[in-house]
C-alpha atoms as a PDB file:
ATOM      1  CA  UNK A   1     124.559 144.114 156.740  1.00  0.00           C
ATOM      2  CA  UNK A   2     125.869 146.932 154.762  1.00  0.00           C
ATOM      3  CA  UNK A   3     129.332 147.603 154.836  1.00  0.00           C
ATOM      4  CA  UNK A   4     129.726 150.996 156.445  1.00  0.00           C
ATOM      5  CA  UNK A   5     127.894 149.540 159.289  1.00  0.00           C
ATOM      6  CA  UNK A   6     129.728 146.653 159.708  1.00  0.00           C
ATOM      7  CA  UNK A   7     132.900 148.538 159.160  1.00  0.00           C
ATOM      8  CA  UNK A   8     132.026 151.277 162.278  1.00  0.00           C
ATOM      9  CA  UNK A   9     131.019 148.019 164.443  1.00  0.00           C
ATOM     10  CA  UNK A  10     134.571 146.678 163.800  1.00  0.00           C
ATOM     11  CA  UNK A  11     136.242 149.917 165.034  1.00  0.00           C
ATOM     12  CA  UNK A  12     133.863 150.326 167.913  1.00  0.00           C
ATOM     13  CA  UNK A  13     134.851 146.509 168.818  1.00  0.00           C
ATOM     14  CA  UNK A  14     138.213 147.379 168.307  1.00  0.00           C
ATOM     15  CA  UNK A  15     138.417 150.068 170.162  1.00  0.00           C
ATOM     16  CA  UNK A  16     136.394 148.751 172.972  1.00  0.00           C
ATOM     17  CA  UNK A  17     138.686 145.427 173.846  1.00  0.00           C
ATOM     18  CA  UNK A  18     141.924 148.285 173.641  1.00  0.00           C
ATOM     19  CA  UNK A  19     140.512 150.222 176.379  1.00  0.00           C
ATOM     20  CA  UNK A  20     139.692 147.137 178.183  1.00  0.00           C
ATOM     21  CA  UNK A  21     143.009 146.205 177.616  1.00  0.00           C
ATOM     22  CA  UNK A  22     144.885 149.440 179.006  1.00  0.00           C
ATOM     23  CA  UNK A  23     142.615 149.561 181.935  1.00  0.00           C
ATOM     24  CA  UNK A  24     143.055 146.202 183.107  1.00  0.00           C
ATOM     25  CA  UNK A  25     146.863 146.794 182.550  1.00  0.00           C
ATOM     26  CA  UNK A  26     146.935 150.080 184.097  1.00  0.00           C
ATOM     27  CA  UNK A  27     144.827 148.357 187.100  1.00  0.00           C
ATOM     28  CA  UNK A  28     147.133 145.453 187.314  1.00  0.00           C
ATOM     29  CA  UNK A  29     150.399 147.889 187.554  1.00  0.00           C
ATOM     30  CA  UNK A  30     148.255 149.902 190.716  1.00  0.00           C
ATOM     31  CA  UNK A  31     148.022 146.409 192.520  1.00  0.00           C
ATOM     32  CA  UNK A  32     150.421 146.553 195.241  1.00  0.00           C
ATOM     33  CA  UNK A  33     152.612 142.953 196.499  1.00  0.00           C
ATOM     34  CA  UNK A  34     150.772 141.378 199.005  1.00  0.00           C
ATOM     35  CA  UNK A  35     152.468 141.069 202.294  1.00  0.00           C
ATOM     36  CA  UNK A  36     154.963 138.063 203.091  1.00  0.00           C
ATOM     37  CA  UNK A  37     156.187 137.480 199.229  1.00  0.00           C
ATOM     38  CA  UNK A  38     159.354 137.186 198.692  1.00  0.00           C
ATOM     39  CA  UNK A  39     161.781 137.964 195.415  1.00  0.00           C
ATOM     40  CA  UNK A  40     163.313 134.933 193.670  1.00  0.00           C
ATOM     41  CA  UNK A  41     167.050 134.533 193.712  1.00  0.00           C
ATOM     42  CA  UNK A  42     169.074 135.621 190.429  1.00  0.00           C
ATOM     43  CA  UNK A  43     169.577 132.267 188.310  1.00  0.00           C
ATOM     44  CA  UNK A  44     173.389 132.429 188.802  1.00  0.00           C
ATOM     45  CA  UNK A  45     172.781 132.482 192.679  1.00  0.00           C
ATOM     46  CA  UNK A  46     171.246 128.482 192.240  1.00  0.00           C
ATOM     47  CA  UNK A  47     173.243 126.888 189.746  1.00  0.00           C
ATOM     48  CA  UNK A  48     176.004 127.500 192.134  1.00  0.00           C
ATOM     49  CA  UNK A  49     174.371 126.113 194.938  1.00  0.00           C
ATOM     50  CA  UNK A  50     175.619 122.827 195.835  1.00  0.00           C
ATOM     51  CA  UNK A  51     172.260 121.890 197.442  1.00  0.00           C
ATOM     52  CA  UNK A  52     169.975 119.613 195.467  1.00  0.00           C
ATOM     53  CA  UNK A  53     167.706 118.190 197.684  1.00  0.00           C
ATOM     54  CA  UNK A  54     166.575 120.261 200.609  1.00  0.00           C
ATOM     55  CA  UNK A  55     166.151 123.480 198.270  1.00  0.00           C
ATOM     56  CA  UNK A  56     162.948 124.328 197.777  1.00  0.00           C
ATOM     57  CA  UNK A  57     163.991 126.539 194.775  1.00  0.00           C
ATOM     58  CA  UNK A  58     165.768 123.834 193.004  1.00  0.00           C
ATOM     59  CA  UNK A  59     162.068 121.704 192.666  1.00  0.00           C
ATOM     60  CA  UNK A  60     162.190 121.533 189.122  1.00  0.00           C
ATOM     61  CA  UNK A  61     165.813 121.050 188.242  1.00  0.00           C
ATOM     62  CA  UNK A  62     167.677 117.923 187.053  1.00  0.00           C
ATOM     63  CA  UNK A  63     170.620 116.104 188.605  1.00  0.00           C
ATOM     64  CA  UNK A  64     173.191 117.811 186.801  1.00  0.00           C
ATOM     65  CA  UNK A  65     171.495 121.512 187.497  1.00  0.00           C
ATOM     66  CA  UNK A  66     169.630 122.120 183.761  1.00  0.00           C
ATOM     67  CA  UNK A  67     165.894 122.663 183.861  1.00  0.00           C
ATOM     68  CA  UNK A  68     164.045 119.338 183.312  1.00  0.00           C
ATOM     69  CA  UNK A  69     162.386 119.430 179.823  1.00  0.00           C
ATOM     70  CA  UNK A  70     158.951 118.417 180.113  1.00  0.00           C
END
């Protein structure tokens, strides 16, 4: 393939996946919340919380209130 060519096809292919990007992006800021989600709690707001077992927010977090490494 000759190089001019090859070079155009790179910024055509270049240029295609970036406006695939921006409208996918500007498509995915449109999207409004569905209906019954709520917002997560601030991190300070749980490692006060003196509830370990019942809270459903507090799944993934150790005994002594770090984030489990996995």
């Amino acid at each position: 393939m000759e190089q001019p060519l090859a070079i155009a096809l790179s910024i055509i292919l270049i240029i295609g996946l970036a406006a695939i990007f921006v409208v996918s992006f500007v498509l995915y800021r449109k999207t409004p919340e569905p209906k019954g989600i709520e917002k997560m709690p601030e991190e300070s707001v749980c490692a006060g919380c003196e509830q370990k077992d019942g809270c459903l927010l507090n799944l993934y977090r150790s005994e002594n209130g770090n984030k489990e490494e996995k």
